[in-house]
Protein backbone atom coordinates (compact mmCIF):
# COMPACT_ATOMS: atom_id res chain seq x y z
CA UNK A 1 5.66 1.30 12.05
CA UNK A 2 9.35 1.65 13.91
CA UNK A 3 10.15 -2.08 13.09
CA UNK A 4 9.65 -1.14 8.96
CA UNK A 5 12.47 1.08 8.63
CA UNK A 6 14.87 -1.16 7.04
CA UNK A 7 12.33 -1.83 4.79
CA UNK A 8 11.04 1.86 4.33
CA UNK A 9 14.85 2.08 2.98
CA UNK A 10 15.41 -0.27 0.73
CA UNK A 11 11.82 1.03 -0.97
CA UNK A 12 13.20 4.68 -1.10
CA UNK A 13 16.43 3.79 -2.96
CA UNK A 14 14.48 1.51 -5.39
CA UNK A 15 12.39 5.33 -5.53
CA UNK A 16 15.84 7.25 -6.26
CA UNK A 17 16.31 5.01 -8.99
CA UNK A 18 12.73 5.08 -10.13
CA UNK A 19 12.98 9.15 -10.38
CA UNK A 20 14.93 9.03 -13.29
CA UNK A 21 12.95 7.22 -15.72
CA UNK A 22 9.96 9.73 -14.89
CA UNK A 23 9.03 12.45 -17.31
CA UNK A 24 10.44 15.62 -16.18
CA UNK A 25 7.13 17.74 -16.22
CA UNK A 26 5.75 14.94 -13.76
CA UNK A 27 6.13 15.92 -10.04
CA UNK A 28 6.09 13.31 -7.36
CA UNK A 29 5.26 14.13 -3.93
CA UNK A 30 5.43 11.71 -1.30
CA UNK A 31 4.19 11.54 2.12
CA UNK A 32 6.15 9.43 4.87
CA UNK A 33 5.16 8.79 8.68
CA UNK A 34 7.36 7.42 11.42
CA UNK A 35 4.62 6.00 13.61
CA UNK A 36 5.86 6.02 17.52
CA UNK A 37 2.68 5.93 18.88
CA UNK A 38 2.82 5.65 22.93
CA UNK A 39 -1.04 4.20 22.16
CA UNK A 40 0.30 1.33 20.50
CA UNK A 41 4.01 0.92 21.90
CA UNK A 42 5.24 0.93 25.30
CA UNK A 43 8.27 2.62 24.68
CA UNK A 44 8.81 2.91 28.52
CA UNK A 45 8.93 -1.37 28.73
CA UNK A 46 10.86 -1.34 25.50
CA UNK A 47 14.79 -2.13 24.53
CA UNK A 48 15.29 0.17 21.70
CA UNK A 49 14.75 3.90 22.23
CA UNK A 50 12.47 6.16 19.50
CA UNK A 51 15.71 8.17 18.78
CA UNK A 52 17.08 5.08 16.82
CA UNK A 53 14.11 4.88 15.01
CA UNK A 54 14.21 8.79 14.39
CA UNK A 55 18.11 8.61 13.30
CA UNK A 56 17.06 6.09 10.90
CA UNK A 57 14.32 8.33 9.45
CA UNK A 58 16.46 11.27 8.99
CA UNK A 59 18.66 9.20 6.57
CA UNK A 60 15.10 8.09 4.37
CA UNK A 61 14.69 12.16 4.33
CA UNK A 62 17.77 13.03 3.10
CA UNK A 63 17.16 10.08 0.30
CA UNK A 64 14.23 11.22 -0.53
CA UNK A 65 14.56 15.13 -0.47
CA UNK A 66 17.08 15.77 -3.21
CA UNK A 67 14.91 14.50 -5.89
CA UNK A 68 11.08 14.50 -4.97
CA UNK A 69 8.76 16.74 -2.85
CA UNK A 70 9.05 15.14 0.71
CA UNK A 71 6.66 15.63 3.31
CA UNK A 72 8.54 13.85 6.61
CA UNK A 73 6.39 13.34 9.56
CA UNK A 74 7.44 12.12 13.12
CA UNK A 75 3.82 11.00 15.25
CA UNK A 76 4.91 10.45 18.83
CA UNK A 77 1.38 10.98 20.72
CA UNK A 78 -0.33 8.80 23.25
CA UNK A 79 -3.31 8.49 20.09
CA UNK A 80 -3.72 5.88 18.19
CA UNK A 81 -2.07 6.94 14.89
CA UNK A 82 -1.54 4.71 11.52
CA UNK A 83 -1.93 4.80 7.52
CA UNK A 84 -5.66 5.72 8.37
CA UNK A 85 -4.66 9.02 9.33
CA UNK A 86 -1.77 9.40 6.80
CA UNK A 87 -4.38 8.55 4.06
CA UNK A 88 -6.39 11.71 5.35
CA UNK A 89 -3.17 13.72 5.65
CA UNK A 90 -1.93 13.39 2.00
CA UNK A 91 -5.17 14.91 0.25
CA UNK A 92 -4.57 18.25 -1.61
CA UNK A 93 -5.83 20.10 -4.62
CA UNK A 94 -2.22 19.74 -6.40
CA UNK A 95 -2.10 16.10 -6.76
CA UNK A 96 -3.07 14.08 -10.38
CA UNK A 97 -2.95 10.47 -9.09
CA UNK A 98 -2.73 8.71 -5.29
CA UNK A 99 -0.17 5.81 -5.12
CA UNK A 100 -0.40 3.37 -1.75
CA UNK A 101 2.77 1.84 -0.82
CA UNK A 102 3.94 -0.18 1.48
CA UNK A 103 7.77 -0.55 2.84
CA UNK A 104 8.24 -4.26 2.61
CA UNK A 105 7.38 -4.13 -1.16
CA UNK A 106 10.08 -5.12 -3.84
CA UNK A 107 9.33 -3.28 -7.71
CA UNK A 108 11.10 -3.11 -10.49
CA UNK A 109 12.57 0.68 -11.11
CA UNK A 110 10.56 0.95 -14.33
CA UNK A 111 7.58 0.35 -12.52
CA UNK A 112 6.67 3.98 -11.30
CA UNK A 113 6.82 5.35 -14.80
CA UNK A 114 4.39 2.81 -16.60
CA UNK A 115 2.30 3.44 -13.57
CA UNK A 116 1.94 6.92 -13.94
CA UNK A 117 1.82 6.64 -17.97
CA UNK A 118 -0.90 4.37 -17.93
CA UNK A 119 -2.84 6.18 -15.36
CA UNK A 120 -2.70 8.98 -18.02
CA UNK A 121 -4.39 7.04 -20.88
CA UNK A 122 -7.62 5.76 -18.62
CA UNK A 123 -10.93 7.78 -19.19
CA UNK A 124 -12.28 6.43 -16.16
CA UNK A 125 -13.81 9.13 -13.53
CA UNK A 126 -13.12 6.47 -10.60
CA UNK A 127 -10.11 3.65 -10.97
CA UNK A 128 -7.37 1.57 -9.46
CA UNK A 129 -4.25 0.70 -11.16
CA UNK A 130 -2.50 -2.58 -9.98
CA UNK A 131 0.76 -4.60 -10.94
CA UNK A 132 0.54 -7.51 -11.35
CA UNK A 133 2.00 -9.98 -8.57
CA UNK A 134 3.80 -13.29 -7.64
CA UNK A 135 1.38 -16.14 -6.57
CA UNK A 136 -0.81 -15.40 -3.24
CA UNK A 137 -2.09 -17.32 -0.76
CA UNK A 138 -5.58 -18.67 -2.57
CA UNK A 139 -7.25 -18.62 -5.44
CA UNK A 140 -9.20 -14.89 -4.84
CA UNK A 141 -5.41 -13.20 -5.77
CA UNK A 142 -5.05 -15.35 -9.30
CA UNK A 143 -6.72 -12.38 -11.52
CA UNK A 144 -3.40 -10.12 -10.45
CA UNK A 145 -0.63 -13.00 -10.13
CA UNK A 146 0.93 -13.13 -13.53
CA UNK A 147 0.86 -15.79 -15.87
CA UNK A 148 4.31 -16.98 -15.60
CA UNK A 149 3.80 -17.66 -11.85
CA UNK A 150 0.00 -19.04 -12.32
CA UNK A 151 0.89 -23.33 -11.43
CA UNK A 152 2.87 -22.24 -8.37
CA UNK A 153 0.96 -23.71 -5.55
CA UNK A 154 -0.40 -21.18 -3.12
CA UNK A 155 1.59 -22.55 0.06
CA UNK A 156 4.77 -21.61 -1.49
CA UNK A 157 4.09 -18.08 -2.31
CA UNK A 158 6.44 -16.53 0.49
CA UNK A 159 9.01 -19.49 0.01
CA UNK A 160 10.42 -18.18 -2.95
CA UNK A 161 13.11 -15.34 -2.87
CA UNK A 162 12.35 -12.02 -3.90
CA UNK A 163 15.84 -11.79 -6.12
CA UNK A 164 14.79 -15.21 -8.15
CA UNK A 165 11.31 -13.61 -8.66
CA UNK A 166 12.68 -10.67 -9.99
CA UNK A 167 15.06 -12.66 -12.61
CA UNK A 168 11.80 -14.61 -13.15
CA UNK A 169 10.47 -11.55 -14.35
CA UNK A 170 13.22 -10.04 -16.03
CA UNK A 171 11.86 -12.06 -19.74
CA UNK A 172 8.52 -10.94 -19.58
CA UNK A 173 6.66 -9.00 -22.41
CA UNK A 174 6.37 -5.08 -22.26
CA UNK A 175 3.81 -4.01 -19.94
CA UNK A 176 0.14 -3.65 -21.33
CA UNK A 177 -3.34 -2.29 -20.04
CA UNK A 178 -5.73 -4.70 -18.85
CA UNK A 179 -9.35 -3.81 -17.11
CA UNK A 180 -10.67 -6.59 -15.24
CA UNK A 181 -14.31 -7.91 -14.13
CA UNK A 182 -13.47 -7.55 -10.42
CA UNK A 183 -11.70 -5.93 -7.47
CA UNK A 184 -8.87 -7.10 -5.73
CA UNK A 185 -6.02 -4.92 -4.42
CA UNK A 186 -4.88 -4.29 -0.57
CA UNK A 187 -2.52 -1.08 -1.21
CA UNK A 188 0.55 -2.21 -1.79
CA UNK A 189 2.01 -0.04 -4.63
CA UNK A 190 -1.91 0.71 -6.26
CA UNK A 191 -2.35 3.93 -8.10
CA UNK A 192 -5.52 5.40 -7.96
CA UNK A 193 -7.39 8.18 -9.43
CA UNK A 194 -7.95 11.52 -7.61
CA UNK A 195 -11.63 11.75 -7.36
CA UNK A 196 -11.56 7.91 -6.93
CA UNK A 197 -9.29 8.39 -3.07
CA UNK A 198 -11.09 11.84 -2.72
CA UNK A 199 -14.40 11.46 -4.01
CA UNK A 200 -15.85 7.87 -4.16
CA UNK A 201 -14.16 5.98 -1.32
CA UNK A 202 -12.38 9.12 1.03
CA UNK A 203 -11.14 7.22 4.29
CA UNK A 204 -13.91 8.21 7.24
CA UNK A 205 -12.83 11.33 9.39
CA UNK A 206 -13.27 8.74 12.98
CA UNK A 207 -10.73 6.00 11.53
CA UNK A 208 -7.82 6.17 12.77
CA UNK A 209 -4.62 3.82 13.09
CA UNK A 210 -4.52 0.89 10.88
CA UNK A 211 -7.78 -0.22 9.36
CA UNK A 212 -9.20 -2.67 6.38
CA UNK A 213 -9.56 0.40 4.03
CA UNK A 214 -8.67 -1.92 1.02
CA UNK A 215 -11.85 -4.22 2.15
CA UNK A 216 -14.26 -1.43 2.88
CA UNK A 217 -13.15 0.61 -0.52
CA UNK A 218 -13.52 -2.72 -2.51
CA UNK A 219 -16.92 -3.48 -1.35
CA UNK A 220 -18.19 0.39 -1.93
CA UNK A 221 -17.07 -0.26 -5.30
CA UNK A 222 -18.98 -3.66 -6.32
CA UNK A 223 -21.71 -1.70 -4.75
CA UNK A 224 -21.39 1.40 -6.59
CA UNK A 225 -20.66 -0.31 -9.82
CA UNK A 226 -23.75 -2.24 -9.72
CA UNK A 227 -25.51 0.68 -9.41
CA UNK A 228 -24.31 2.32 -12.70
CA UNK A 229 -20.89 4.23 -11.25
CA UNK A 230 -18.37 4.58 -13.76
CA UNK A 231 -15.62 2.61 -11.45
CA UNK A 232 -13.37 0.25 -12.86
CA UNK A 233 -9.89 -1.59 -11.65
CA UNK A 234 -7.38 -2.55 -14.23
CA UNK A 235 -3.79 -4.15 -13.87
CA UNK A 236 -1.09 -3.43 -15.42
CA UNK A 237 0.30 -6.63 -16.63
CA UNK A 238 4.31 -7.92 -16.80
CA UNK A 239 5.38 -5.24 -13.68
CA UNK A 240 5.70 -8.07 -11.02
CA UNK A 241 5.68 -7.06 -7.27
CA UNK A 242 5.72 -8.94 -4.21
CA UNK A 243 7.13 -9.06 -0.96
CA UNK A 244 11.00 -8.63 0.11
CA UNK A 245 10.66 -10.36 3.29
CA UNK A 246 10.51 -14.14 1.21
CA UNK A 247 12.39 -16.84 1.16
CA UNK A 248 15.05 -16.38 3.50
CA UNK A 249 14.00 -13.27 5.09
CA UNK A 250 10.33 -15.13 6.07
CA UNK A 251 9.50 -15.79 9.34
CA UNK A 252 10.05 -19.43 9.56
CA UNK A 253 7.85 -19.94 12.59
CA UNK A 254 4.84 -18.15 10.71
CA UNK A 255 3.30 -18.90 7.46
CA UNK A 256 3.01 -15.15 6.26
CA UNK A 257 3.23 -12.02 8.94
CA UNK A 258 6.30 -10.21 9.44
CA UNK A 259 9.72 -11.38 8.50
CA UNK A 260 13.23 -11.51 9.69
CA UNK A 261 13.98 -7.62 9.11
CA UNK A 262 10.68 -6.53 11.20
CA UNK A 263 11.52 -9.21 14.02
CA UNK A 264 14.86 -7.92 14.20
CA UNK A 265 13.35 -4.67 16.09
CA UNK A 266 9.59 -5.99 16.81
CA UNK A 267 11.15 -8.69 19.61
CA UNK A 268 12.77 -6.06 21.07
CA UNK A 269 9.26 -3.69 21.64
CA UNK A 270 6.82 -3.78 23.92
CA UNK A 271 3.35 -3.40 21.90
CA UNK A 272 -0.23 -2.05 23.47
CA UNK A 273 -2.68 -2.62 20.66
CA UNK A 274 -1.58 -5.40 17.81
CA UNK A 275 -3.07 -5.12 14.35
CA UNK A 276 -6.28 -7.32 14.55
CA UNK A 277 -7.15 -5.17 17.91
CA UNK A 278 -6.78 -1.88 15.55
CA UNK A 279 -8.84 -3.19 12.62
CA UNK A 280 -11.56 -4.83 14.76
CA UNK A 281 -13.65 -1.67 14.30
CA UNK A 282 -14.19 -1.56 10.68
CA UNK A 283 -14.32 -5.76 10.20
CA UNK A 284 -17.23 -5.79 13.02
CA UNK A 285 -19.05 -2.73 11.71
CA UNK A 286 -19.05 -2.63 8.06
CA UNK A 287 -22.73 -3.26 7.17
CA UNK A 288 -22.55 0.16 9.51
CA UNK A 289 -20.17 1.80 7.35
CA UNK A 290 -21.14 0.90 3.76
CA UNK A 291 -24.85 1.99 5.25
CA UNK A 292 -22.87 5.45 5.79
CA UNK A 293 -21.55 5.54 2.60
CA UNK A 294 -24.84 4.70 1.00
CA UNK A 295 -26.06 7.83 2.51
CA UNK A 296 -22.84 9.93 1.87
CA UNK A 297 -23.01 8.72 -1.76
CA UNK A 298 -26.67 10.09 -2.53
CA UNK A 299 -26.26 13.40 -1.04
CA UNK A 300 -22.73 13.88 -2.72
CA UNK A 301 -24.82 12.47 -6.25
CA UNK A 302 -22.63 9.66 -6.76
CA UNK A 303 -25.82 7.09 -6.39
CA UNK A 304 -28.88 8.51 -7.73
């Protein structure tokens, strides 16, 4: 969204610097959206014009487009539009390995290589690659938060700054391998495998805008697991991530939600449909949808 480009750029320099630790036969292709959806914003009732948003996105191009293969894309329709649709977009018979990110995520540079390294050594036909992160709100995030940050109560999770969680971080063993029991991951920098995003859990051709994918993939995979699918999530453990709108960027009013650098530009828009409205869909109907999947999972002979 418009009010995520000063995150979007702090993420795409961390990228530059990312580039260079990445083996030179690797080729990284990324897929961007500014989202200026008339369906969602009233741009008509709002202070700050799209062009300011577009001027901004021209400078994450030029970032981007020396060193990787960078796919720019400017959605002004009256439609709904949002990572849904993206997610659909980005499919295509060239690419290894699917990586979800999201702007207002802080990594460490390194993090991108041992991503796509790992990735290489798993035998897996369907998986999800996760870093491991700073403490979350309850307990069901503990099997990714890393050790070092395990007795931090959950309440404090977005007090801390993101620069004192990265020096946190900055002692802790070389990153290993783990597979774990469960699934837990909501997209923020996840790697997953291609006939995992293509195959097993493919976003569904009437979503559009923003959507619960992470909660409608992880619950086709407990059931697809159970029923002898060779699926399996595993975290990669001492590359810490978490947000960069903590501690003094958070929204002081709001436990969670969007911080300082969003409100900067979100006050200053008039919005149509909010999140919760554009999700409501898939939370209310997804005995419907796993019911689909069911189906579209026997005739494609992944359940037999």
């Amino acid at each position: 969204m418009p009010w995520e480009i000063d995150h979007a750029l702090l993420i795409v320099n961390k990228l530059k610097q990312s580039i260079y630790h990445i083996d030179p036969q690797d080729t990284i292709y990324i897929d961007t959206a500014l989202n200026l959806s008339s369906g969602i914003i009233d741009w008509e009732n709002s202070s700050i014009p799209k062009e300011y948003f577009i001027n901004k996105y021209k400078v994450l191009d030029n970032i981007l487009k020396e060193k990787f293969v960078h796919k720019p894309f400017i959605f002004e329709g009256k439609e709904v539009y949002g990572h849904l649709n993206l997610q659909k977009s980005t499919l295509s018979p060239e690419i290894d390995y699917y990586i979800g990110l999201c702007p207002d995520i802080d990594f460490h540079e390194y993090l991108l290589y041992y991503l796509i390294e790992a990735a290489k050594t798993i035998q897996n036909e369907y998986f999800i690659l996760t870093p491991q992160i700073f403490k979350s709100w309850d307990s069901s995030w503990d099997v990714l938060v890393n050790n070092k940050f395990q007795d931090i109560p959950y309440e404090k999770c977005i007090d801390v700054d993101i620069h004192e969680i990265n020096y946190m971080s900055s002692d802790l063993e070389t990153p290993s391998l783990k597979p774990i029991s469960t699934f837990k991951y909501a997209g923020w920098f996840d790697l997953y495998s291609k006939s995992y995003y293509e195959k097993l859990t493919p976003v569904l051709e009437e979503w559009n805008g923003y959507g619960p994918w992470d909660l409608y993939s992880i619950t086709v995979n407990q059931l697809a697991k159970h029923n002898g699918v060779d699926v399996q999530q595993y975290v990669l453990e001492n590359q810490v991530i978490w947000f960069s709108d903590t501690g003094c960027l958070k929204n002081d009013e709001e436990y969670g939600g969007d911080g300082k650098l969003k409100l900067l530009y979100k006050d200053f828009l008039t919005l149509k449909l909010g999140r919760q409205e554009q999700r409501s869909d898939i939370d209310n109907n997804l005995a419907f949808y796993i019911n689909k999947w069911i189906e579209y999972a026997k005739q494609n002979n992944i359940l037999k």
